[in-house]
C-alpha atoms as a PDB file:
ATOM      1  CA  UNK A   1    -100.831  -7.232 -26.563  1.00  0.00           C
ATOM      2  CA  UNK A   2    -104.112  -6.495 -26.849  1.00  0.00           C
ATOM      3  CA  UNK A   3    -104.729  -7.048 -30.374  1.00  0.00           C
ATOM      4  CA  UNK A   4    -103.541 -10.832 -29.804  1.00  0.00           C
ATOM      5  CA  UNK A   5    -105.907 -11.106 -26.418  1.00  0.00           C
ATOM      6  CA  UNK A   6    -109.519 -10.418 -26.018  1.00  0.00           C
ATOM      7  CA  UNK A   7    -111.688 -10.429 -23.147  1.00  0.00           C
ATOM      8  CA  UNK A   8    -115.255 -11.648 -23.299  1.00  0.00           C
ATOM      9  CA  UNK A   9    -117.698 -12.993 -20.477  1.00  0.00           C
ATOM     10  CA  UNK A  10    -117.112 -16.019 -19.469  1.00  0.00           C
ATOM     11  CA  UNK A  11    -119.385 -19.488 -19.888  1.00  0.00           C
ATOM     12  CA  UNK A  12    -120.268 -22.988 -18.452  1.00  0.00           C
ATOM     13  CA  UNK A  13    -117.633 -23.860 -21.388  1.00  0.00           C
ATOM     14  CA  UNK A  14    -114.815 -22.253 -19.462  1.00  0.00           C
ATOM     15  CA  UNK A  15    -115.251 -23.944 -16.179  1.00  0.00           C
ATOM     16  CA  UNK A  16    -112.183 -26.328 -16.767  1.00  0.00           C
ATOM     17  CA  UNK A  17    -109.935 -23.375 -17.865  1.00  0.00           C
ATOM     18  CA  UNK A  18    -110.821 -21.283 -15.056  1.00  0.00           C
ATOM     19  CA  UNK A  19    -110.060 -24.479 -12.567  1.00  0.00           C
ATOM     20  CA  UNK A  20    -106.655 -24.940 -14.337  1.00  0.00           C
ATOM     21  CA  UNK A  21    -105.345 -21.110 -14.314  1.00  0.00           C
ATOM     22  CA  UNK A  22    -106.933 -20.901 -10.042  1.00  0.00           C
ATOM     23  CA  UNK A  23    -105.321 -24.484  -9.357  1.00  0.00           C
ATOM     24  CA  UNK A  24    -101.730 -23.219  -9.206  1.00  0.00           C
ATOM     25  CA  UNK A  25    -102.800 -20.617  -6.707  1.00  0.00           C
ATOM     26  CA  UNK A  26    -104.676 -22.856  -4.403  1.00  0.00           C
ATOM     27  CA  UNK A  27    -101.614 -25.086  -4.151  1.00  0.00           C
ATOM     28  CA  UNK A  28     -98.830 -22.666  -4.324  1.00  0.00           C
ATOM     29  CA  UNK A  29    -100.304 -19.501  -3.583  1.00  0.00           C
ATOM     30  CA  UNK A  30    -101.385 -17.580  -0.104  1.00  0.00           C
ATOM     31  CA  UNK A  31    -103.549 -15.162  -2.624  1.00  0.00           C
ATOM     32  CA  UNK A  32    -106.377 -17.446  -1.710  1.00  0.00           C
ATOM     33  CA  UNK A  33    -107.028 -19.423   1.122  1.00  0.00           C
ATOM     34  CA  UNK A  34    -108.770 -22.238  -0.529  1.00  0.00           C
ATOM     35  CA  UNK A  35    -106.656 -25.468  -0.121  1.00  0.00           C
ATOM     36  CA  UNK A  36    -108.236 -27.536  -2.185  1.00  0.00           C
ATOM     37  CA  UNK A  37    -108.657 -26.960  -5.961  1.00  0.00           C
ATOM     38  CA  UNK A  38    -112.579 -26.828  -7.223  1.00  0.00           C
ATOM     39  CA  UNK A  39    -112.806 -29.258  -9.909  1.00  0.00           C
ATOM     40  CA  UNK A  40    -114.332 -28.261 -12.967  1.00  0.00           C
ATOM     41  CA  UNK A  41    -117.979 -29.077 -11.863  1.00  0.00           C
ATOM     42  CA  UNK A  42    -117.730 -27.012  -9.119  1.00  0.00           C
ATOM     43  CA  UNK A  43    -115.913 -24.127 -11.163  1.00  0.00           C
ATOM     44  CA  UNK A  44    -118.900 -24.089 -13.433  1.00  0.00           C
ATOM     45  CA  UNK A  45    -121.282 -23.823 -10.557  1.00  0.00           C
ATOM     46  CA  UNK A  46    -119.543 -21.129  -9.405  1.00  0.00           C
ATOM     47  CA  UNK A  47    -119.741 -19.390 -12.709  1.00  0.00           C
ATOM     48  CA  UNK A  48    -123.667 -20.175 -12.957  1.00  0.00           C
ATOM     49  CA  UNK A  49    -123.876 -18.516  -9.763  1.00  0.00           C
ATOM     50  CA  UNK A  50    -121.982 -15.272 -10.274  1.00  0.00           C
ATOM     51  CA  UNK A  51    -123.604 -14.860 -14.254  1.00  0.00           C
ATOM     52  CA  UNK A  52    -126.961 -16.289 -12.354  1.00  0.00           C
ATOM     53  CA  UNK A  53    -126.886 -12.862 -10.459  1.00  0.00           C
ATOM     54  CA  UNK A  54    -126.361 -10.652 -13.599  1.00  0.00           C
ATOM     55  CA  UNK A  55    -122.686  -9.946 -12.123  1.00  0.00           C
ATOM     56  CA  UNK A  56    -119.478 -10.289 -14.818  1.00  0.00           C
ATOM     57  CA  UNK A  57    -117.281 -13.084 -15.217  1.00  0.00           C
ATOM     58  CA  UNK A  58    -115.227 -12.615 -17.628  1.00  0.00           C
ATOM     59  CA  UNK A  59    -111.996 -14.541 -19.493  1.00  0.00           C
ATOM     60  CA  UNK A  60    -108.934 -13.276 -21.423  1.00  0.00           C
ATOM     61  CA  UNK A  61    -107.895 -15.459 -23.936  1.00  0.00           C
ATOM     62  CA  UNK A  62    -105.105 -15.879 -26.698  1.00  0.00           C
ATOM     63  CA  UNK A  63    -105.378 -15.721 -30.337  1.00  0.00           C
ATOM     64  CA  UNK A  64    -105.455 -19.659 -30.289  1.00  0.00           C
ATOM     65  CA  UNK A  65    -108.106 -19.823 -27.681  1.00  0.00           C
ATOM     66  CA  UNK A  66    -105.511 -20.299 -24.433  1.00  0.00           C
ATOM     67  CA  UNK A  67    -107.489 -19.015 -21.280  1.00  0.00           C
ATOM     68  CA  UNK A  68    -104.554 -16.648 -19.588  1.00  0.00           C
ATOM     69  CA  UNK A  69    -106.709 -15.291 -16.860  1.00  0.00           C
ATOM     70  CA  UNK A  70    -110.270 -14.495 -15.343  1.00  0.00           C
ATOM     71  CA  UNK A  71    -111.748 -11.897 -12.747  1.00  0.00           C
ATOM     72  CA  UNK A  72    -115.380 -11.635 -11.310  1.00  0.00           C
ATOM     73  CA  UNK A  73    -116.978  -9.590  -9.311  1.00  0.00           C
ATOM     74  CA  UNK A  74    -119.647 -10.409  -6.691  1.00  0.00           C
ATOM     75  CA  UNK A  75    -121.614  -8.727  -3.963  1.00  0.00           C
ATOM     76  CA  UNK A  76    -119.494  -8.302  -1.246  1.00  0.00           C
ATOM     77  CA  UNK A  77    -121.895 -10.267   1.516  1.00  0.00           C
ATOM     78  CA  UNK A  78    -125.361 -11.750   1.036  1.00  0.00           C
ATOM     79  CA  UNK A  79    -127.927  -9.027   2.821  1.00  0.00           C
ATOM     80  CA  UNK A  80    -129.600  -6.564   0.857  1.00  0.00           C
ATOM     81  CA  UNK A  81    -127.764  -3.492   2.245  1.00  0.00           C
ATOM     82  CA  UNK A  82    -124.734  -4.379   0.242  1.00  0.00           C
ATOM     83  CA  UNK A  83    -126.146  -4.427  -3.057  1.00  0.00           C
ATOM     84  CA  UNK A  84    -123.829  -1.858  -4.239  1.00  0.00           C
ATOM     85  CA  UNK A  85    -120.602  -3.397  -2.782  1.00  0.00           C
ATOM     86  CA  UNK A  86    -118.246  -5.740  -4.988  1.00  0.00           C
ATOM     87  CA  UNK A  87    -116.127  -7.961  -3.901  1.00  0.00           C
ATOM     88  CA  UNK A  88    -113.525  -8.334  -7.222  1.00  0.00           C
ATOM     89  CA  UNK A  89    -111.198 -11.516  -7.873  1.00  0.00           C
ATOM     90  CA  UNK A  90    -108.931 -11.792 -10.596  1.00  0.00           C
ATOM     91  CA  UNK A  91    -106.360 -15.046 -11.404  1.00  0.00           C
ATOM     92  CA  UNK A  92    -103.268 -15.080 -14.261  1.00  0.00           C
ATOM     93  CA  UNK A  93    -102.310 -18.115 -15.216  1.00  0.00           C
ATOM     94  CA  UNK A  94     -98.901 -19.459 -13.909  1.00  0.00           C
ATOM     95  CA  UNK A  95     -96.125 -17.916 -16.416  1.00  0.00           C
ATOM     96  CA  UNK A  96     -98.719 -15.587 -17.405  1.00  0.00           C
ATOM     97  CA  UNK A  97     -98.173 -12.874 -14.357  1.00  0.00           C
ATOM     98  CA  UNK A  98     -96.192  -9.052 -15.219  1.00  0.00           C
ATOM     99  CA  UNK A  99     -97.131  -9.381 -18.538  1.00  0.00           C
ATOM    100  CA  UNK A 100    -100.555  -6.837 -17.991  1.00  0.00           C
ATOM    101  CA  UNK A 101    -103.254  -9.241 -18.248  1.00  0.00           C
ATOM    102  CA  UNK A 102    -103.925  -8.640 -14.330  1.00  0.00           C
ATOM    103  CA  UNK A 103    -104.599  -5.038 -15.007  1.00  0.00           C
ATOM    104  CA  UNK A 104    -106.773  -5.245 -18.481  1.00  0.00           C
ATOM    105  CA  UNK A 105    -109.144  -8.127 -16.779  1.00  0.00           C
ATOM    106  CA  UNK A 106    -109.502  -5.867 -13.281  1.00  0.00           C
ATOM    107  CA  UNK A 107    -110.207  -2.571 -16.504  1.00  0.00           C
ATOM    108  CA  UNK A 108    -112.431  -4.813 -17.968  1.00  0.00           C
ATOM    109  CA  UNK A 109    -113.907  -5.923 -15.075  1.00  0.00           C
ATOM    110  CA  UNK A 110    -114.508  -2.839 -13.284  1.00  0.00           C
ATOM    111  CA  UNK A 111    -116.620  -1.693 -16.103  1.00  0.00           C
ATOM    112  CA  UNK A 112    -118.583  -4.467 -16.244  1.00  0.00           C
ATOM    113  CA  UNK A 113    -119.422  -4.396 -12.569  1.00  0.00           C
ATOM    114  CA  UNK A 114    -120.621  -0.688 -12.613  1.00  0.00           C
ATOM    115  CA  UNK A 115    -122.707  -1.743 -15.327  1.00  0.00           C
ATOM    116  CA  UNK A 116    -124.295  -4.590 -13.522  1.00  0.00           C
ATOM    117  CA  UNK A 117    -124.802  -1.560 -10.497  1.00  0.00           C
ATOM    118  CA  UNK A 118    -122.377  -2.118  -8.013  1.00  0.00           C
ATOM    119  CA  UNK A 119    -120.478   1.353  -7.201  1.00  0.00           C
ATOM    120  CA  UNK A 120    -118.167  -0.091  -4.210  1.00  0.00           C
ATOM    121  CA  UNK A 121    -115.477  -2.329  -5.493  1.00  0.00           C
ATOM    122  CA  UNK A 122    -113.589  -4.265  -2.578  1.00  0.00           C
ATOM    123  CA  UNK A 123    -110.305  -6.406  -3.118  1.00  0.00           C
ATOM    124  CA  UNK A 124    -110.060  -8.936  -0.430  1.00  0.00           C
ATOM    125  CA  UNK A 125    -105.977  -9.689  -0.868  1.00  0.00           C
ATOM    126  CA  UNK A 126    -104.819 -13.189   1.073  1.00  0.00           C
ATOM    127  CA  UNK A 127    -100.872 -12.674   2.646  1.00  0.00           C
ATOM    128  CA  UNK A 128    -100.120  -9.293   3.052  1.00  0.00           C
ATOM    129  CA  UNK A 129     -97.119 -10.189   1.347  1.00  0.00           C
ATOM    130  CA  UNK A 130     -98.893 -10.349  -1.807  1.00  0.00           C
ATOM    131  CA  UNK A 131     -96.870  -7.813  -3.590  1.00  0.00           C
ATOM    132  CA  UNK A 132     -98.222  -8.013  -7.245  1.00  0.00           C
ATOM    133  CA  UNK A 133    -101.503  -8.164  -6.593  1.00  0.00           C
ATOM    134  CA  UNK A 134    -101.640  -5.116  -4.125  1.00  0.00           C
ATOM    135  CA  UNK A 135     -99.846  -2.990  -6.396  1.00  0.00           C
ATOM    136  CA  UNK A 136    -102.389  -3.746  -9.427  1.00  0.00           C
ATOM    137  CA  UNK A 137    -105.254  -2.540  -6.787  1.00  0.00           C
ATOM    138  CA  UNK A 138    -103.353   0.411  -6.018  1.00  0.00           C
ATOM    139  CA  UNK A 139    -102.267   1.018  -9.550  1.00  0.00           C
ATOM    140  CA  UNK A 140    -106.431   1.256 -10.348  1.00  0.00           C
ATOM    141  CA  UNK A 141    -107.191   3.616  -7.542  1.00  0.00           C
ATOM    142  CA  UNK A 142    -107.925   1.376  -4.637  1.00  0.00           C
ATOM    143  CA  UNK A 143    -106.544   2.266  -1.302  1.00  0.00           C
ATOM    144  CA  UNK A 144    -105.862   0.259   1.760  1.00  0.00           C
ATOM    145  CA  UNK A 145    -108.660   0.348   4.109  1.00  0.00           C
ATOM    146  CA  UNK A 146    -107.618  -2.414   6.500  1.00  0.00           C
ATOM    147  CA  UNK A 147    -105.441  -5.766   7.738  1.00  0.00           C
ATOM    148  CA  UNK A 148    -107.117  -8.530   9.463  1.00  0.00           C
ATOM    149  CA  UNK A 149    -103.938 -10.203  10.897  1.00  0.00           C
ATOM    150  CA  UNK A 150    -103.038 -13.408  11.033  1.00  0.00           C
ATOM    151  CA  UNK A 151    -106.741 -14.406  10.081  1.00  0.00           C
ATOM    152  CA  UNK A 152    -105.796 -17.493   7.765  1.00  0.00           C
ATOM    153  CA  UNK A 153    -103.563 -20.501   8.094  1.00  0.00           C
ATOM    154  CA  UNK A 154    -101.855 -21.831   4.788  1.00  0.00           C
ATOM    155  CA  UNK A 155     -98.543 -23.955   4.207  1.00  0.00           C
ATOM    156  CA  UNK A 156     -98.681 -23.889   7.859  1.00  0.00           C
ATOM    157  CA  UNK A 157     -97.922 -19.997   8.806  1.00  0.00           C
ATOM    158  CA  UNK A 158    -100.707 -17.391   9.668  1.00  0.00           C
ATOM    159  CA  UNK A 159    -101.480 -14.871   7.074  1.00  0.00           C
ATOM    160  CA  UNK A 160    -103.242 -11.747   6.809  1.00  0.00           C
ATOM    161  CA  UNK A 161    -105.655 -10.510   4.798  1.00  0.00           C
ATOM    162  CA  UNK A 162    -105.463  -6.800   3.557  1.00  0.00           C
ATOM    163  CA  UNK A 163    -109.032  -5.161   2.123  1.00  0.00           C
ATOM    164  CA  UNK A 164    -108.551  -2.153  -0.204  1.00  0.00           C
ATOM    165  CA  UNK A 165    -111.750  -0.340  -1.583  1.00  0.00           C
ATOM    166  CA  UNK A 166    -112.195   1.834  -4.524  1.00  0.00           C
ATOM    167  CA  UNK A 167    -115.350   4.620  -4.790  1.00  0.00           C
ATOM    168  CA  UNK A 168    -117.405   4.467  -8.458  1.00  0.00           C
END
């Protein structure tokens, strides 16, 4: 696979392809709790923000140039003290998921983020029922430190939200 893929930082360029592959999630998915979709101008702002910071962004893309995912990591809240702490997000595109582009973006990305100095990595899962996505955290070394339950409301049920953390 991964001489037919590549993974590179992301740019202002890849705003709409980021929206597209996070849209299907925001409508269909409890992995976020967004409801609405960004739209691409608001994708890109959020890009400019993260790469604004010096923190990754980065894309995996095809041969041909189709986006099939993206993960970025950001500091986990705003105040100085948690300059070392990542928060780390990573989408597949829909009929893209079990096929290991999950896991090479969150590899990728992991690297990245030590680089840019953070040494706490955080994965903030929406819907405890989110199978895939906390076995590919647990699969990298993080471990469940916590469930907030019941803390969002999507597709109208309550949902949890399970925080894992991973050391350096």
């Amino acid at each position: 696979m991964s001489s037919t893929f590549r993974i590179r930082p992301a740019t202002l360029a890849d705003a709409a392809l980021c929206a597209a592959v996070y849209a299907p999630h925001v409508l269909r998915g409890t992995g976020t709790f967004e409801i609405e979709p960004p739209d691409d101008l608001e994708m890109a702002a959020r890009i400019d923000r993260v790469l604004g910071r010096g923190w990754p962004w980065l894309v995996r893309e095809s041969a041909d140039g189709r986006l099939v995912g993206y993960a970025y990591a950001t500091q986990f809240r705003e105040r100085a003290a948690y300059a070392g702490t990542a928060e780390t997000s990573v989408y597949v595109a829909e009929g893209e998921g079990g096929r290991g582009h999950g896991r090479v973006l969150m590899e990728a990305l992991l690297e990245a983020a030590a680089r840019a100095g953070f040494r706490t990595f955080l994965a903030v899962v929406g819907d405890s029922g989110n199978r895939a996505s906390l076995a590919l955290h647990r699969s990298l070394g993080f471990r469940e430190i916590g469930t907030l339950k019941g803390v969002g409301r999507k597709f109208g049920r309550l949902l949890d939200v399970v925080i894992l953390q991973r050391d350096g």
